[in-house]
N, C-alpha and C. Protein backbone atom coordinates (compact mmCIF):
# COMPACT_ATOMS: atom_id res chain seq x y z
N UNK A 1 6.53 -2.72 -1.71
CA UNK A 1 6.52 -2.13 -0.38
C UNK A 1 7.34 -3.01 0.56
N UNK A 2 7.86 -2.55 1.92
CA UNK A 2 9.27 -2.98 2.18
C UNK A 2 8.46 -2.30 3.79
N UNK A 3 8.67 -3.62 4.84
CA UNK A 3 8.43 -2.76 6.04
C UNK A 3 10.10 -3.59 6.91
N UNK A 4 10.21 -2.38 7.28
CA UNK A 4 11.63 -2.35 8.48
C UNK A 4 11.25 -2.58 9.52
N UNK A 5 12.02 -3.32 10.18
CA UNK A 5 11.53 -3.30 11.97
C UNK A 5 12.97 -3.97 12.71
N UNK A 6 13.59 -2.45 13.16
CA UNK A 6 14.61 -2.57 14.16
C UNK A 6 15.01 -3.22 15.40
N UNK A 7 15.66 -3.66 15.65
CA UNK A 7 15.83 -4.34 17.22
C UNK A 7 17.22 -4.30 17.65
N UNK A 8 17.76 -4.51 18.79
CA UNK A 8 18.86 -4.69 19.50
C UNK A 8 18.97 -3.47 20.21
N UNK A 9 18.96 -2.29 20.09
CA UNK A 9 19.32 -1.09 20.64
C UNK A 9 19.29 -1.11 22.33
N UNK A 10 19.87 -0.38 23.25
CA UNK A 10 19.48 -0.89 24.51
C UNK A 10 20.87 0.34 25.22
N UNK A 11 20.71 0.26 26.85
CA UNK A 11 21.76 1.01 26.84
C UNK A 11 23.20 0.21 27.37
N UNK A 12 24.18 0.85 27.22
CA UNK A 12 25.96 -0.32 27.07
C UNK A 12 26.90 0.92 28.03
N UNK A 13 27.67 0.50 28.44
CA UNK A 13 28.89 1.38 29.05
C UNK A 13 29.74 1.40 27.79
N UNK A 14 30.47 2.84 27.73
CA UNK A 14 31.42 3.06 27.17
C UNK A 14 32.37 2.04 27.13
N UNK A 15 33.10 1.08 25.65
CA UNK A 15 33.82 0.47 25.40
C UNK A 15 32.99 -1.00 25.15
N UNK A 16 31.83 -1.19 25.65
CA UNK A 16 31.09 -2.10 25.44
C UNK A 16 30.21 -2.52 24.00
N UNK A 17 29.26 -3.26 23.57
CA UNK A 17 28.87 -4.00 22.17
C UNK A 17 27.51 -4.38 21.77
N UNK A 18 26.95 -3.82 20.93
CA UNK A 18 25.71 -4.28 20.78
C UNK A 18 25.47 -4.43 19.14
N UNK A 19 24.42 -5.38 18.75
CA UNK A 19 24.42 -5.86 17.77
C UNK A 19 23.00 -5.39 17.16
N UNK A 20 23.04 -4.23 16.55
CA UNK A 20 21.48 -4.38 15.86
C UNK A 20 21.01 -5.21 14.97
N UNK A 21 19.59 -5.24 14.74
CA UNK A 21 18.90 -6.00 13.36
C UNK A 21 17.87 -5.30 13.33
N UNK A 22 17.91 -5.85 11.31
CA UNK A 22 16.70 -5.33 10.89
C UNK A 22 15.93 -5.76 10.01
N UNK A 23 14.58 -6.72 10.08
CA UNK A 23 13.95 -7.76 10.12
C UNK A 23 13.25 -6.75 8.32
N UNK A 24 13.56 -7.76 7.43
CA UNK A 24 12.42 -6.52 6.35
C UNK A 24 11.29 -7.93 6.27
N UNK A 25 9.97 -7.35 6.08
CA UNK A 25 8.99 -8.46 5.33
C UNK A 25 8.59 -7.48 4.06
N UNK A 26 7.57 -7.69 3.07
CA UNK A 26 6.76 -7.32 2.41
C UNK A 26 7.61 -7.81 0.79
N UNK A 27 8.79 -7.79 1.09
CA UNK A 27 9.65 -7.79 -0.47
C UNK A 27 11.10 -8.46 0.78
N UNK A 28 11.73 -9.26 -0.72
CA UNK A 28 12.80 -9.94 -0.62
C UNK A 28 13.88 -9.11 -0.21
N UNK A 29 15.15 -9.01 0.60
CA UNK A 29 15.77 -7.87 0.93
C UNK A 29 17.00 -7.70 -0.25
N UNK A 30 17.03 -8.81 -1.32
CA UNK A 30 18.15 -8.74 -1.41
C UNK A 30 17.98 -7.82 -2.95
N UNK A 31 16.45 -7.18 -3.35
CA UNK A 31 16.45 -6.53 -4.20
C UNK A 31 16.97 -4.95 -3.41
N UNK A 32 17.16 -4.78 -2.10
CA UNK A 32 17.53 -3.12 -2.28
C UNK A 32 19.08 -3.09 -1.48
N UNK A 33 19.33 -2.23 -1.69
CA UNK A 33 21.02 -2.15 -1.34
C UNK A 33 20.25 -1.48 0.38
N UNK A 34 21.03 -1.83 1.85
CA UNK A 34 20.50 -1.28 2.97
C UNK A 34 21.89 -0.36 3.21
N UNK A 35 20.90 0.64 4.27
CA UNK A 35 21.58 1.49 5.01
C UNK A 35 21.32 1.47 6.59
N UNK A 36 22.27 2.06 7.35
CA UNK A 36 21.66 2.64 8.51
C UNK A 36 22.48 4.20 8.81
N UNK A 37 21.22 4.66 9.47
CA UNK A 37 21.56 6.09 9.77
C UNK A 37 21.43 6.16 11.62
N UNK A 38 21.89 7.16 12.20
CA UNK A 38 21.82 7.77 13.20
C UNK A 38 21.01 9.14 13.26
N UNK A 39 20.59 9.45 14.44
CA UNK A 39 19.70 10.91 14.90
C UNK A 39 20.08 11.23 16.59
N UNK A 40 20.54 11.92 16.79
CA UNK A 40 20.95 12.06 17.83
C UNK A 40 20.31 13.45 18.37
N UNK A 41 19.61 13.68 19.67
CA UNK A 41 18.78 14.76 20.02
C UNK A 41 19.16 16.63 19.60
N UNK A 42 18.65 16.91 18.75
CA UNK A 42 19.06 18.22 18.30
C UNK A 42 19.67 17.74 16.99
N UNK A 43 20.17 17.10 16.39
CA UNK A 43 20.90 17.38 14.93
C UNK A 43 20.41 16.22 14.06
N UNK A 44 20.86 16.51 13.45
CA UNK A 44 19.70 15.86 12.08
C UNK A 44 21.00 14.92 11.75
N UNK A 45 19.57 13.80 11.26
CA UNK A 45 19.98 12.33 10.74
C UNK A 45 20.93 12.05 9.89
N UNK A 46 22.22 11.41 10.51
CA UNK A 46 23.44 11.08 9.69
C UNK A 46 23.93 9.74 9.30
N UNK A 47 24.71 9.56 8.13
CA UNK A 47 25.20 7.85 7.71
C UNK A 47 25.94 7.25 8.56
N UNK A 48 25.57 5.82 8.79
CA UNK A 48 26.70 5.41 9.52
C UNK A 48 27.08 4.27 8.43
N UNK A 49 26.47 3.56 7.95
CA UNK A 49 27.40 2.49 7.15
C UNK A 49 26.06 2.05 5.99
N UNK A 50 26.46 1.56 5.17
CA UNK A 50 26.01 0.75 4.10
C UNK A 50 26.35 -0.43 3.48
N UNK A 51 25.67 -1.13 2.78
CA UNK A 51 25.80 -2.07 2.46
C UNK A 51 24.93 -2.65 0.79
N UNK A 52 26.12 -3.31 0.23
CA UNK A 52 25.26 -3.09 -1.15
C UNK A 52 24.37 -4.49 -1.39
N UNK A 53 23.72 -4.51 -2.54
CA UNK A 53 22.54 -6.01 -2.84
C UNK A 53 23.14 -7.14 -1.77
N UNK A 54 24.46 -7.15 -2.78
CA UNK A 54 25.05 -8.69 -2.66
C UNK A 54 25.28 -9.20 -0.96
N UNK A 55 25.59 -7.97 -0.39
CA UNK A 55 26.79 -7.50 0.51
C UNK A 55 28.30 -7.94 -0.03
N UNK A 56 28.34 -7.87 -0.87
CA UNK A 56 29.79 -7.62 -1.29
C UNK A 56 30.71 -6.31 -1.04
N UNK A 57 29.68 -5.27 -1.16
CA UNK A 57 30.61 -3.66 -0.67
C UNK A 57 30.06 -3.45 0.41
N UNK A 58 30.79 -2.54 1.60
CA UNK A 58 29.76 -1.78 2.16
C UNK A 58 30.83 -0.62 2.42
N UNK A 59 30.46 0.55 3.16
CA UNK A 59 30.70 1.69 3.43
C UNK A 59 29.87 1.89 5.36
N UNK A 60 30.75 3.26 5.07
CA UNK A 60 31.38 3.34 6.45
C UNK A 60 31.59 5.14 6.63
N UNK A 61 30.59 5.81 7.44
CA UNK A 61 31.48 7.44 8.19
C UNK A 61 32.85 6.83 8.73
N UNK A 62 33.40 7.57 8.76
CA UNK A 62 35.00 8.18 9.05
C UNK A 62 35.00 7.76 10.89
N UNK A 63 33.61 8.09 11.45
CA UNK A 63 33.98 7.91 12.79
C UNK A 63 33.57 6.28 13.51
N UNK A 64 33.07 5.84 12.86
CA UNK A 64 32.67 4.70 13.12
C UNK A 64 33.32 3.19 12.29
N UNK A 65 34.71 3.91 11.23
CA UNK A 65 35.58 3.10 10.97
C UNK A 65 35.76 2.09 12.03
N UNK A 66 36.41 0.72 11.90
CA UNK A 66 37.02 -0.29 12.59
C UNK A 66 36.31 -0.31 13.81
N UNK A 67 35.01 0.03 13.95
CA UNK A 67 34.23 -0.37 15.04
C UNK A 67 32.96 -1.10 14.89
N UNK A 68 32.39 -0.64 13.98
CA UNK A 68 30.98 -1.19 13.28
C UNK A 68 31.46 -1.82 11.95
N UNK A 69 30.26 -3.30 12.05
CA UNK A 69 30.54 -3.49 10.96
C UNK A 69 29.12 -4.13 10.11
N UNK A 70 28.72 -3.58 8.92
CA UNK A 70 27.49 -4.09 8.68
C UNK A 70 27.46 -5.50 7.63
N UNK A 71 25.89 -6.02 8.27
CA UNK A 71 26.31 -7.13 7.18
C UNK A 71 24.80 -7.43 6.73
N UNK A 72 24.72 -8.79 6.19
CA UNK A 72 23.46 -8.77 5.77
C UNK A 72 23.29 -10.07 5.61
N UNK A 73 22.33 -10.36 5.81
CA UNK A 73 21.63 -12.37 5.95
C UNK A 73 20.51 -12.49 4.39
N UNK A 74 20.37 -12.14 3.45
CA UNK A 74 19.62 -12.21 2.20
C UNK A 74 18.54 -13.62 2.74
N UNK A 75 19.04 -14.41 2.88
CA UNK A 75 18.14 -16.02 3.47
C UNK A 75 17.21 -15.42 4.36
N UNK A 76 17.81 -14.47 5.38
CA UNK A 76 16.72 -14.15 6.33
C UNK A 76 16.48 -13.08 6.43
N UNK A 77 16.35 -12.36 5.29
CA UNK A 77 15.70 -11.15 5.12
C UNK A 77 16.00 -10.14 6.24
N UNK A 78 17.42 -10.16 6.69
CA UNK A 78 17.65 -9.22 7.87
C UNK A 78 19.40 -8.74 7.95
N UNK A 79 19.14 -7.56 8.34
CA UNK A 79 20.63 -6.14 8.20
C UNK A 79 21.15 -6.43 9.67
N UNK A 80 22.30 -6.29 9.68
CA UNK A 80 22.52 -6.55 10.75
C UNK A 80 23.82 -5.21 11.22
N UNK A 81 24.05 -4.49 12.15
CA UNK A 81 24.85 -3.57 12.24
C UNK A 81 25.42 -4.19 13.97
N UNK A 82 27.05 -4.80 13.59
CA UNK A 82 27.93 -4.84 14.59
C UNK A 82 28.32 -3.56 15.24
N UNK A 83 28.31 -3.15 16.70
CA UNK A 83 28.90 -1.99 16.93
C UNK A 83 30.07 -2.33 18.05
N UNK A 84 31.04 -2.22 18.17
CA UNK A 84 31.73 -2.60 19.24
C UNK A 84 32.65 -0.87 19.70
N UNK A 85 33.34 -0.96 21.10
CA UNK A 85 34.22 -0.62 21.21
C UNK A 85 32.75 1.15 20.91
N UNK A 86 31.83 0.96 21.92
CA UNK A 86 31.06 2.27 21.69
C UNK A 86 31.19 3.38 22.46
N UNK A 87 30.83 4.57 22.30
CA UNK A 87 31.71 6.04 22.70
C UNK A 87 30.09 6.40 23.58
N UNK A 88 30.10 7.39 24.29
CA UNK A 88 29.21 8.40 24.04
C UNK A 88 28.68 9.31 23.12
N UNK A 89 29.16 9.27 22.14
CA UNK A 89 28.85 10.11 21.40
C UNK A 89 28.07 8.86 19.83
N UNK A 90 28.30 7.66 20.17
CA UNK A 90 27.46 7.07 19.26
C UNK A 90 25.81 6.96 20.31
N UNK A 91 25.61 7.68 21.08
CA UNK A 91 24.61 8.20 21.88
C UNK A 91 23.51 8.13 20.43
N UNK A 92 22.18 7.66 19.86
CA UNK A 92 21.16 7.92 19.03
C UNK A 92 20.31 7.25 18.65
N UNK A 93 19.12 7.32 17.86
CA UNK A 93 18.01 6.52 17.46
C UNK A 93 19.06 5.95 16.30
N UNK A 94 18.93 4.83 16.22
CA UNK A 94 19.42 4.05 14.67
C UNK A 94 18.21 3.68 13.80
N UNK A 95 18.75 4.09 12.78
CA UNK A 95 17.53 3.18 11.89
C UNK A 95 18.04 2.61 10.78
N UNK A 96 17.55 1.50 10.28
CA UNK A 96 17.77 1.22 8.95
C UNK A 96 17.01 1.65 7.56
N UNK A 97 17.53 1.42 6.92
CA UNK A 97 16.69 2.00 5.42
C UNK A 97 16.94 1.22 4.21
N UNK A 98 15.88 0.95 3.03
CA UNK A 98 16.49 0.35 1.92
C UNK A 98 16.23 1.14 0.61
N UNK A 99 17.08 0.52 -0.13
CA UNK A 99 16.88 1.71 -1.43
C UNK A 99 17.61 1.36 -2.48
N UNK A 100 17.81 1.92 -3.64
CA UNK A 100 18.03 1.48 -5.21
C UNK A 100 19.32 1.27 -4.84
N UNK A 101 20.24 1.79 -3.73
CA UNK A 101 22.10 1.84 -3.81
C UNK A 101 22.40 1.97 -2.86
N UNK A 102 23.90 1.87 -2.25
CA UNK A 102 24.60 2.15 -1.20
C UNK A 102 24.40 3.94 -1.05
N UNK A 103 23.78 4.50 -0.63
CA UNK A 103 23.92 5.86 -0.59
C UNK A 103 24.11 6.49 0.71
N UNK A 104 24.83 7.86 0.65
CA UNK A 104 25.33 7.87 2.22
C UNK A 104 24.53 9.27 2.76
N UNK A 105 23.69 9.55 1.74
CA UNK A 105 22.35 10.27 2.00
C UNK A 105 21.30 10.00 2.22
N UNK A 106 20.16 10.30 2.97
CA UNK A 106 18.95 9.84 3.61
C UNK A 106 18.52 10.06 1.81
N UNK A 107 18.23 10.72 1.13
CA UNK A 107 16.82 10.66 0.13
C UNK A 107 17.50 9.53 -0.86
N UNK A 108 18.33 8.74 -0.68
CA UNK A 108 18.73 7.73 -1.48
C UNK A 108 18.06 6.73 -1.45
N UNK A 109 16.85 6.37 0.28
CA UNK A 109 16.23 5.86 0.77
C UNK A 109 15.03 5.67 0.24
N UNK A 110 14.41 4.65 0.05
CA UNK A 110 12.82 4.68 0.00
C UNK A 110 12.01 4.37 1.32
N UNK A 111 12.60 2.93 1.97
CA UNK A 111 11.82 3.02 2.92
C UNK A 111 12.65 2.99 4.09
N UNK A 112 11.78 3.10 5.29
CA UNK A 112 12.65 3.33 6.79
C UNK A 112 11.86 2.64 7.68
N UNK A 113 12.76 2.04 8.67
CA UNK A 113 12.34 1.59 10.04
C UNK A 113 11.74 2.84 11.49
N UNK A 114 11.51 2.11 12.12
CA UNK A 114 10.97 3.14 13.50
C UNK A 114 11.94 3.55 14.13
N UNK A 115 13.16 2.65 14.06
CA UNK A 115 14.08 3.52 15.13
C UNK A 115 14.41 2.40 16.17
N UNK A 116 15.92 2.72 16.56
CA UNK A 116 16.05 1.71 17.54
C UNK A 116 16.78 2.36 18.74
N UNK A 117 16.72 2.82 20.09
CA UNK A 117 17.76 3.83 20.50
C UNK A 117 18.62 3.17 21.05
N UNK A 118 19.60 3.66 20.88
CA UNK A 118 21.05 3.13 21.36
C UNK A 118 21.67 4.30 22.66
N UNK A 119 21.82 3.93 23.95
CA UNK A 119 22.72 4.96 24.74
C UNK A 119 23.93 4.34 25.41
N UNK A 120 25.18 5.15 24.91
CA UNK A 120 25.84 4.56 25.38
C UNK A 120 26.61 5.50 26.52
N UNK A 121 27.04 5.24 27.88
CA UNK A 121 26.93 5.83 29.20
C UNK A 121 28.74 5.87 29.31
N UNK A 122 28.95 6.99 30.02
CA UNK A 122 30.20 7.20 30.02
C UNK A 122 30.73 6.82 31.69
């Protein structure tokens, strides 16, 4: 068992930077490959980046190329998602997730965090 617990989210002006984390206890982090997803009011929960065991790979949506970048601390059991250079439209709850692989689908997931909201103001 694997508990998530998000932080950094907050609100930023357009073009501005915020740094999430995501603290796991219960199990070592570096047995599950992490994710984070987005939810934004009305549409259902989408990938934004991944990251595998080692952090040697990670992955990336198309829109959040060369802006975010994820990483991972294995020593301190914590995910970390760089966001810079943010839009309105990365407007959403973030969460992290861990699971058997880099997957860029939610049921790839086993477990999930609460959510962190992010608004970013135009």
């Amino acid at each position: 068992q694997v508990q998530l617990v998000e932080s950094g989210g907050g609100l930023v002006q357009a073009g501005g930077s915020l740094r999430l984390s995501c603290a796991a206890s219960g199990r070592t982090l570096n047995s599950y490959a992490m994710g984070w997803f987005r939810q934004a009011p009305g549409k259902e929960r989408e990938f934004v980046a991944a990251i595998s065991r080692s952090g040697g790979n990670s992955y990336y949506t198309d829109s959040v190329k060369a802006r975010f970048t994820i990483s991972r601390d294995n020593a301190k059991n914590t995910v970390y998602l760089q966001m810079n250079s943010l839009k309105p439209e990365d407007t959403a709850v973030y969460y992290c997730a861990a699971g058997g692989g880099a997957y860029v689908y939610t049921g790839g997931y086993d477990y999930w965090g609460q959510g962190t909201q992010v608004t970013v103001s135009s």
